[in-house]
Protein backbone atom coordinates (compact mmCIF):
# COMPACT_ATOMS: atom_id res chain seq x y z
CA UNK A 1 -67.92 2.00 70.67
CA UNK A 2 -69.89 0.03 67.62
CA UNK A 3 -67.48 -1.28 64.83
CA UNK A 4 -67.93 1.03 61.86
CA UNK A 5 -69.59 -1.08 58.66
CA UNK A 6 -67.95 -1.70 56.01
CA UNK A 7 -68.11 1.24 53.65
CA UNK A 8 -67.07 3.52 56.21
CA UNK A 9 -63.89 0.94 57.05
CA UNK A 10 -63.16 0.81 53.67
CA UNK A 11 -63.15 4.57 53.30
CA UNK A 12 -60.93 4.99 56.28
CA UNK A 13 -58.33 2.43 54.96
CA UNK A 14 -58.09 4.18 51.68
CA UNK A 15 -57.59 7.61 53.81
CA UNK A 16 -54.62 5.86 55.57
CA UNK A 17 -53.17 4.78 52.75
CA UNK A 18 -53.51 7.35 50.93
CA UNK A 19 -51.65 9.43 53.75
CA UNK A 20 -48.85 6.73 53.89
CA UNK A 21 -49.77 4.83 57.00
CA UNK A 22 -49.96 1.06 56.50
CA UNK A 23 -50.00 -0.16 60.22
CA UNK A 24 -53.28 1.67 60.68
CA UNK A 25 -54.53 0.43 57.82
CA UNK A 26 -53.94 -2.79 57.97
CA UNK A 27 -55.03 -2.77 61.66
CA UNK A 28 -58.15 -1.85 60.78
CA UNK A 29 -58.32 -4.25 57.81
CA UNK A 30 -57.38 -7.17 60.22
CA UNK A 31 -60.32 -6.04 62.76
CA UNK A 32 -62.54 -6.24 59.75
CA UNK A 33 -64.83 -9.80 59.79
CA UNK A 34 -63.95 -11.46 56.85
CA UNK A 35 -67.05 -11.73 55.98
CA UNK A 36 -67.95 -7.91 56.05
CA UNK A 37 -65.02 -7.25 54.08
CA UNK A 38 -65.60 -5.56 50.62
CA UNK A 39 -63.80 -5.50 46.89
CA UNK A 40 -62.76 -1.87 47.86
CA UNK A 41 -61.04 -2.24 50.79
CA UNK A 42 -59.33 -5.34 49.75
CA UNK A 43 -58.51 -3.62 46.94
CA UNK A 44 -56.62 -0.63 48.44
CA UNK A 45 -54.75 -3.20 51.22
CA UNK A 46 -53.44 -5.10 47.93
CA UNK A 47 -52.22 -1.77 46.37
CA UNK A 48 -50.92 -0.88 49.86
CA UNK A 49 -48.50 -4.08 50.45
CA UNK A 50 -47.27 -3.63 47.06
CA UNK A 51 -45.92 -0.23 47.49
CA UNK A 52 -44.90 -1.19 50.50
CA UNK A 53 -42.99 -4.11 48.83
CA UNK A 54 -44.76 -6.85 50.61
CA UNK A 55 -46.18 -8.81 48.08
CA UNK A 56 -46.19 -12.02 49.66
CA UNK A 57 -48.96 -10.41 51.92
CA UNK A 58 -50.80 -8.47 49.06
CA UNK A 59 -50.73 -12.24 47.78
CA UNK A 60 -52.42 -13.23 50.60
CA UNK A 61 -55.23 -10.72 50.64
CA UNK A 62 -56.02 -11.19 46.91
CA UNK A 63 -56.15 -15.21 47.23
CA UNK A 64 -59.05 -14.27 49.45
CA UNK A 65 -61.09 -12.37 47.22
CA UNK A 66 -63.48 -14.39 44.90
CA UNK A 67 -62.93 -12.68 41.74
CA UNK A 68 -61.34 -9.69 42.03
CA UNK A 69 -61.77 -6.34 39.72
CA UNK A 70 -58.92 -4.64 37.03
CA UNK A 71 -57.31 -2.85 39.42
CA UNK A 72 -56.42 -5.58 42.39
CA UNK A 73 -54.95 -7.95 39.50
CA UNK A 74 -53.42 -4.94 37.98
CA UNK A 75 -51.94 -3.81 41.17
CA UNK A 76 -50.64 -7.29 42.34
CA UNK A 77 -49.27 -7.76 39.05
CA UNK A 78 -47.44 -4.52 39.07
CA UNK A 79 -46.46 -5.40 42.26
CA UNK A 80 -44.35 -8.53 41.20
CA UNK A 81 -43.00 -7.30 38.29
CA UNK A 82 -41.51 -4.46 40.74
CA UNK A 83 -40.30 -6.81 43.08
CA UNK A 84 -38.04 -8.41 40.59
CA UNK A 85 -40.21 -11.94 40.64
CA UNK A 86 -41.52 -11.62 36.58
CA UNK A 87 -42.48 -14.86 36.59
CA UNK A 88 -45.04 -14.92 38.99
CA UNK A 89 -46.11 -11.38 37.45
CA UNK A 90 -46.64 -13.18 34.36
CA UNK A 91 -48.28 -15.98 35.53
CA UNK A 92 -50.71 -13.92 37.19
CA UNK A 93 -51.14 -11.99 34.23
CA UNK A 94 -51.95 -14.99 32.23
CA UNK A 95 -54.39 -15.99 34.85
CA UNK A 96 -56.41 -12.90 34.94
CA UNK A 97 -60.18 -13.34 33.50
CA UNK A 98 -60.19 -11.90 29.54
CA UNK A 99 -63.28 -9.57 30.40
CA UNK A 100 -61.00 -7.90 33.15
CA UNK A 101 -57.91 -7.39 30.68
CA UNK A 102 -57.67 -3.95 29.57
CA UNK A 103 -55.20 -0.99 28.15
CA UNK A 104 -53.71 -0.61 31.77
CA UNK A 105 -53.00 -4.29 32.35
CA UNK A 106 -51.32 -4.74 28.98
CA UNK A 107 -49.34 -1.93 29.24
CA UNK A 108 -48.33 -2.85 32.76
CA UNK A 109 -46.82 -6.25 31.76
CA UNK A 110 -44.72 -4.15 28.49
CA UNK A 111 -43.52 -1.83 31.39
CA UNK A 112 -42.53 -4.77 34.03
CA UNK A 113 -40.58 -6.49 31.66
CA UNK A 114 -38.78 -3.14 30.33
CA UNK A 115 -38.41 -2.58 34.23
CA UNK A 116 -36.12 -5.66 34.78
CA UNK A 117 -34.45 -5.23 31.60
CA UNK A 118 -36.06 -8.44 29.43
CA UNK A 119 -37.67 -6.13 26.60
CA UNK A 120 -35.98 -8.40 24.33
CA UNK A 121 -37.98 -11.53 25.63
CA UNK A 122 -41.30 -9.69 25.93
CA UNK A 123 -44.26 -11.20 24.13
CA UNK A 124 -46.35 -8.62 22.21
CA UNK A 125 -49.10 -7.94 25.62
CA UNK A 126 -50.22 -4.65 25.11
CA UNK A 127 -52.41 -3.57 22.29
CA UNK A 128 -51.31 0.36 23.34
CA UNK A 129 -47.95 -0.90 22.43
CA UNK A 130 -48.38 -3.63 20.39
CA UNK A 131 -46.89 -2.59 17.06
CA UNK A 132 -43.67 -1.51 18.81
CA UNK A 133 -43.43 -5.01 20.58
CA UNK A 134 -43.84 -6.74 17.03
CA UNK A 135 -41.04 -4.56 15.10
CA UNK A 136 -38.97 -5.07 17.61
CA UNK A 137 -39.23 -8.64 18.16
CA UNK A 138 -41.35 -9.91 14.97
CA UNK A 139 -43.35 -11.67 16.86
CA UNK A 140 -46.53 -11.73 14.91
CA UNK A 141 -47.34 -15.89 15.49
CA UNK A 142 -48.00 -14.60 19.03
CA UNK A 143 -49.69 -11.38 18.36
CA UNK A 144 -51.90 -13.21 16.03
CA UNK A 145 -53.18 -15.62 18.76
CA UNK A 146 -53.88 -12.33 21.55
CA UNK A 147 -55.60 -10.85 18.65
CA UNK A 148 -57.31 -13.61 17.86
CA UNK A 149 -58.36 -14.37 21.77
CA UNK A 150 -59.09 -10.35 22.14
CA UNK A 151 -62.70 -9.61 23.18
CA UNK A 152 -64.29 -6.44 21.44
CA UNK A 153 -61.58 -6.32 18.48
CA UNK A 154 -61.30 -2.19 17.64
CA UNK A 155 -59.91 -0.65 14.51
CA UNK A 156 -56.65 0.58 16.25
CA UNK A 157 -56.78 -3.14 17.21
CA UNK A 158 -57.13 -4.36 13.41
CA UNK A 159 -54.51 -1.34 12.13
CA UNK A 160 -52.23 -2.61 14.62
CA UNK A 161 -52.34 -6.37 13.65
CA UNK A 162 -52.57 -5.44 9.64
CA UNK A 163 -49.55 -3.14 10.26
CA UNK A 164 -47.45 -5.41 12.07
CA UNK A 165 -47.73 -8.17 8.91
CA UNK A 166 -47.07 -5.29 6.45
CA UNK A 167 -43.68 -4.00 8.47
CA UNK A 168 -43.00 -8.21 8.62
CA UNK A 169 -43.34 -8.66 4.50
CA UNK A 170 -46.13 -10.80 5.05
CA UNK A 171 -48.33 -9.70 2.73
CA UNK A 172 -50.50 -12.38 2.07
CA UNK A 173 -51.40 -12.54 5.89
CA UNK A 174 -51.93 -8.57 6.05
CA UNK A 175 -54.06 -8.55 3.09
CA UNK A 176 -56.46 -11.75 4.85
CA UNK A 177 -56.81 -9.40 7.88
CA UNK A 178 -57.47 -6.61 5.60
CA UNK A 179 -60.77 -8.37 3.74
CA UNK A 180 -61.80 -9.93 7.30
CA UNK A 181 -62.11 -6.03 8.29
CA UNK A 182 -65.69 -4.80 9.75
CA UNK A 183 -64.54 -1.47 9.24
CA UNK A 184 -61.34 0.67 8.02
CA UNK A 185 -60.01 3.83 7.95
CA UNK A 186 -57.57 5.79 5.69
CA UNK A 187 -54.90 4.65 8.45
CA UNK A 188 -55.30 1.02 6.78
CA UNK A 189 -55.55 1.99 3.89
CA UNK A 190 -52.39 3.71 4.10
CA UNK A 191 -50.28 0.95 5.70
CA UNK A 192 -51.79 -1.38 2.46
CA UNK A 193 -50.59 0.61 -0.06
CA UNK A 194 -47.32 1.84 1.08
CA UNK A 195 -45.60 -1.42 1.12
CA UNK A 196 -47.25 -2.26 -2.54
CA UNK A 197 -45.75 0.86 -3.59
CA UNK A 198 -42.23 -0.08 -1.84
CA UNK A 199 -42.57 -3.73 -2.84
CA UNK A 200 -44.80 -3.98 -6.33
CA UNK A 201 -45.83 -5.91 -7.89
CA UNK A 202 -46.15 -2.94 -10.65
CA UNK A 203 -49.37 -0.87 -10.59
CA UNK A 204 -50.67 -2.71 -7.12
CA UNK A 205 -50.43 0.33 -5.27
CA UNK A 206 -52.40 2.23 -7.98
CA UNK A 207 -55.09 -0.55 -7.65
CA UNK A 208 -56.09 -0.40 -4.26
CA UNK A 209 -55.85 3.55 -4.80
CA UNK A 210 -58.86 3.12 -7.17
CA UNK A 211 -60.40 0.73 -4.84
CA UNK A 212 -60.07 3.23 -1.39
CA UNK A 213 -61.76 5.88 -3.97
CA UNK A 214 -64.29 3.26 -5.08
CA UNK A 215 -65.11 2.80 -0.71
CA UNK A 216 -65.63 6.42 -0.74
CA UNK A 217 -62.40 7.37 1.14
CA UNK A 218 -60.39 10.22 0.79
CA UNK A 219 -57.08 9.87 0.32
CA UNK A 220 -54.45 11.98 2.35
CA UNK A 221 -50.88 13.31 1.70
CA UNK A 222 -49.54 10.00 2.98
CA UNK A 223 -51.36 8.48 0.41
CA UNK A 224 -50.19 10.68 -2.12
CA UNK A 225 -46.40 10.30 -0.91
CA UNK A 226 -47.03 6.17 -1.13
CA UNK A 227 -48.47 6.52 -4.72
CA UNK A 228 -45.62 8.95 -5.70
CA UNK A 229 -43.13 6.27 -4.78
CA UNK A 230 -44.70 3.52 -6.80
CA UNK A 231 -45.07 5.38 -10.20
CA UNK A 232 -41.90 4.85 -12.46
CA UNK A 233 -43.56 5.33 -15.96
CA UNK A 234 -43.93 9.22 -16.82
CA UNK A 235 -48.02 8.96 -17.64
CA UNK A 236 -48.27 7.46 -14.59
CA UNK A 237 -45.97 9.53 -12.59
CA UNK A 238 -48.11 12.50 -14.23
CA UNK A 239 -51.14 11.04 -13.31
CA UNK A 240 -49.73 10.74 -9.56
CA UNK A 241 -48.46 14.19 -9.70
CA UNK A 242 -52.15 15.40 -10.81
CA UNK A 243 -53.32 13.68 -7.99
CA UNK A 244 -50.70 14.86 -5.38
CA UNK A 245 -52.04 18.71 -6.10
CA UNK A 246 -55.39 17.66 -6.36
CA UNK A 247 -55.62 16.08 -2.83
CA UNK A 248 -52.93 18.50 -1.17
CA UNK A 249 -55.15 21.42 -1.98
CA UNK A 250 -58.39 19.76 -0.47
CA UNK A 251 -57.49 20.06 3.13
CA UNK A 252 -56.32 23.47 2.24
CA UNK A 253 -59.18 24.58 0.76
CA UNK A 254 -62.00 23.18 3.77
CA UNK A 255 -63.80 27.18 3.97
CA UNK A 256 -64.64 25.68 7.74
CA UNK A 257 -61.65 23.43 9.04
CA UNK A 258 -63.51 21.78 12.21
CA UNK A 259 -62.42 19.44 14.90
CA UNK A 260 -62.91 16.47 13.46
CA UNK A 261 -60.81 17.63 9.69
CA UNK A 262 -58.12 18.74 12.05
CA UNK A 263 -57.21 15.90 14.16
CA UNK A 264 -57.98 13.48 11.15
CA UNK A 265 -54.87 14.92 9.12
CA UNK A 266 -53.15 14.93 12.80
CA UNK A 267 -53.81 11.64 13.44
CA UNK A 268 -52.83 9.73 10.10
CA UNK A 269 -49.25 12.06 10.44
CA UNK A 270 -48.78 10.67 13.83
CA UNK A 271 -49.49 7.12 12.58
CA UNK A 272 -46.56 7.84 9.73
CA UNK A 273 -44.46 9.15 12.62
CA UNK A 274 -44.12 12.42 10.90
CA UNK A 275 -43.77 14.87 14.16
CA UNK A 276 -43.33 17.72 12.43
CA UNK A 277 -46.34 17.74 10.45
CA UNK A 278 -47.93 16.79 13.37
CA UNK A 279 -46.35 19.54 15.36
CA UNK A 280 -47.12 22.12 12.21
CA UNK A 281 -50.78 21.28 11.88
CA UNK A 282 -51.53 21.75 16.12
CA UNK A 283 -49.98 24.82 16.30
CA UNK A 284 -51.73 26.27 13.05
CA UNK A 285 -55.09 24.30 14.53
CA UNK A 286 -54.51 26.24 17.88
CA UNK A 287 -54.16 29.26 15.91
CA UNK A 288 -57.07 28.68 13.78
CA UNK A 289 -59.71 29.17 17.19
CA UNK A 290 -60.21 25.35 16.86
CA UNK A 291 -60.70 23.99 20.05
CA UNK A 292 -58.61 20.45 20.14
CA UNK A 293 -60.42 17.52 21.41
CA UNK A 294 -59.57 14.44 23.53
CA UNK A 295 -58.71 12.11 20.81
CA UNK A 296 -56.50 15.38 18.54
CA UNK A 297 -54.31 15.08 22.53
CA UNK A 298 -54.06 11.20 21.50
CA UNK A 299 -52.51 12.27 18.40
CA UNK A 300 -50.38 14.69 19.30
CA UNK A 301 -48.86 12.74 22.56
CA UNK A 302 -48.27 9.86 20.24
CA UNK A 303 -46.29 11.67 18.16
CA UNK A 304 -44.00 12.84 20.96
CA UNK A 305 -43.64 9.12 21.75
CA UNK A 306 -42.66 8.30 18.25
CA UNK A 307 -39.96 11.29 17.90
CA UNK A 308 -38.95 10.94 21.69
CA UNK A 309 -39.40 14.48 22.66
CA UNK A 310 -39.97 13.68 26.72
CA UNK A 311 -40.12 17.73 28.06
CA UNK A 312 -42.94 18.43 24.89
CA UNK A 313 -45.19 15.28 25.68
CA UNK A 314 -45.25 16.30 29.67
CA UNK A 315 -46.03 20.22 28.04
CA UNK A 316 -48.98 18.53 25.88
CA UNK A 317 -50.30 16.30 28.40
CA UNK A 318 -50.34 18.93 31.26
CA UNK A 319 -51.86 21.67 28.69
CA UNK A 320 -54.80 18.85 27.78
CA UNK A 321 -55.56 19.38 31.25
CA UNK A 322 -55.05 22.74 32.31
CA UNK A 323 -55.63 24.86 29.29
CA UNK A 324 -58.49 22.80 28.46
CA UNK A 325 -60.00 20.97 31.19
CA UNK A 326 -60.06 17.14 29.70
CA UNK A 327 -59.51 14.51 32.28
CA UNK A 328 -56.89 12.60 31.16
CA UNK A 329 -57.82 8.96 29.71
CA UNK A 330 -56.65 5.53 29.79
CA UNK A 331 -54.99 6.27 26.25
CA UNK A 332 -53.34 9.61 27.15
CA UNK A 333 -51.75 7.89 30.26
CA UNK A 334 -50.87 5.17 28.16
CA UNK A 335 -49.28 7.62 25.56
CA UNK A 336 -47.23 9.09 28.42
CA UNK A 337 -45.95 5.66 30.34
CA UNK A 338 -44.80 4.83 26.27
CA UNK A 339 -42.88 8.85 25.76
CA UNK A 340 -41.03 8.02 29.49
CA UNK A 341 -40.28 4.36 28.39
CA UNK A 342 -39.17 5.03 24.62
CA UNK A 343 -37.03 7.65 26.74
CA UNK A 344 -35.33 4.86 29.22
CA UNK A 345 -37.26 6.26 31.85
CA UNK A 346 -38.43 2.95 32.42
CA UNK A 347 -39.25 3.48 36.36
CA UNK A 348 -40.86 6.54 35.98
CA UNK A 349 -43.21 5.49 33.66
CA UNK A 350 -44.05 2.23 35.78
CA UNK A 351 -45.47 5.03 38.07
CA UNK A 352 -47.59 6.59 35.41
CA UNK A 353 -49.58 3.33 35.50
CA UNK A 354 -50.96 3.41 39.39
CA UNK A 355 -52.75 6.62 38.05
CA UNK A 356 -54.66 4.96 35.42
CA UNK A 357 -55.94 1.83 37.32
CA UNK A 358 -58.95 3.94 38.66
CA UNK A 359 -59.95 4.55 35.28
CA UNK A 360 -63.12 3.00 34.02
């Protein structure tokens, strides 16, 4: 009987594994000529010693490959940090190409150090979870130089980076970033003028109000709340009060509250950490007819993270799906690994991250 080519060999060893049975895997994987040996079944063999717990011979198979894609570095690097050996993880990590770095194999680094118990020494590595990683260990020399090295720089990227200086008291650094921005959105806004409203000077706060109405952005009750805190003189505190009702009756008074008005109020709660609003304005949205999108799920599941309600995020991440058919993204995964870890479910939530590796 002809040896089957390599697609169909590759297909087979992904069946095997899939159905828990190494040795036949790997037997056919060994009868493979090296040189008809593809990324895919390479791939799969790697994942397959690892959950096996041999990484020495995962090792071995990925030291063969030329370059490798997200999910064998991903996989091996899992793999170490499961095995107890985070330095070699790390090392690995630090080795893997920039273009192949992505949500996944950030987060998986946060979780593998949170899995052997060295949070504390963690480096901020995950952009998903980078904000967390800096207020916990004010690490924002570091952060700067990832951000600095990170390809494709987003605004949750920028928000992250900007926020981190403003929770430090570095002002001067957060307002550089700030000025350097391509783009913002009332979420940076927001983290600017709350701490110049906790930490004048005087009438700061007020300032870059005028200036976020001079960009043409609309303030939201966060806003408001910031401004409200600033104001100590009574024309001014009138003034803020004027605008307070002004702005709190705007969302309120949308005749067509669509998607995208929805999960924007949604979204900058979450960002505050204010579940409840968060929790308020879904259920009314739900009620409303208004079908949720992928990014309102982002929201919401954040929020869980933030307020540590484990049972609630697995509802809302399980309803995303089943009530309304989205395929659950890099960033909803991500969302859930960070509810099960906030929650000390640390090795739970180191399994939530096989499931997002086949992502693209």
């Amino acid at each position: 009987m002809s040896q089957p080519d390599p697609v169909s060999c590759a297909s087979m060893i992904t069946v095997f594994l899939r159905n828990h049975d190494l040795p036949k895997a790997e037997a056919l994987f060994r009868a493979m000529p090296e040189s008809q040996r593809n990324i895919v079944a390479e791939s799969a063999m790697i994942d397959g010693y690892v959950k096996a717990g041999r990484v020495d011979e995962a090792r071995k198979v990925f030291d063969e490959i030329y370059e490798g894609n997200v999910y064998s570095w991903t996989s091996l690097i899992s793999g170490y940090f499961k095995a107890r050996q985070v330095d070699d993880g790390r090392r690995l990590f630090d080795r893997m190409p920039l273009k192949l770095k992505n949500v996944m194999s950030w987060t998986t680094v946060v979780l593998g150090y949170a899995y052997n118990g060295l949070i504390a020494k963690l480096e901020v590595t995950s952009w998903t979870t980078m904000r967390t990683g800096l207020e916990r260990n004010a690490m924002t020399k570091l952060a700067r130089e990832y951000f600095v090295q990170m390809p494709n720089k987003d605004i949750v990227a920028w928000n992250a980076m900007i926020t981190a200086y403003v929770d430090a008291g570095n002002m001067a650094q957060a307002s550089e970033l700030f000025n350097l921005m391509p783009q913002r959105n009332v979420l940076t806004w927001n983290a600017m003028i709350d701490r110049y409203a906790r930490n004048r000077p005087e009438g700061a706060a007020m300032k870059l109000l005028n200036l976020m109405f001079q960009s043409r952005f609309m303030p939201n009750e966060t806003t408001r709340t910031s401004i409200l805190t600033s104001c100590e003189g009574m024309l001014e505190n009138m003034l803020a009060h004027a605008l307070a009702i002004r702005l709190g009756l705007a969302f309120e008074r949308l005749e067509a509250k669509d998607v995208v008005s929805w999960t924007a109020m949604i979204l900058a709660y979450s960002n505050h950490g204010h579940g409840y609003q968060v929790f308020r304005l879904f259920a009314r949205m739900l009620k409303s007819g208004t079908k949720p999108d992928e990014i309102t799920f982002v929201g919401v599941l954040s929020a869980c993270s933030h307020a540590g309600l484990v049972a609630k995020g697995r509802k809302i991440f399980n309803l995303m799906s089943r009530a309304y058919g989205f395929k659950p993204r890099a960033e909803h995964y991500s969302c859930l690994a960070d509810i099960l870890r906030r929650a000390g479910q640390v090795e739970e939530a180191m399994r939530v991250v096989p499931k997002c590796l086949h992502i693209t």
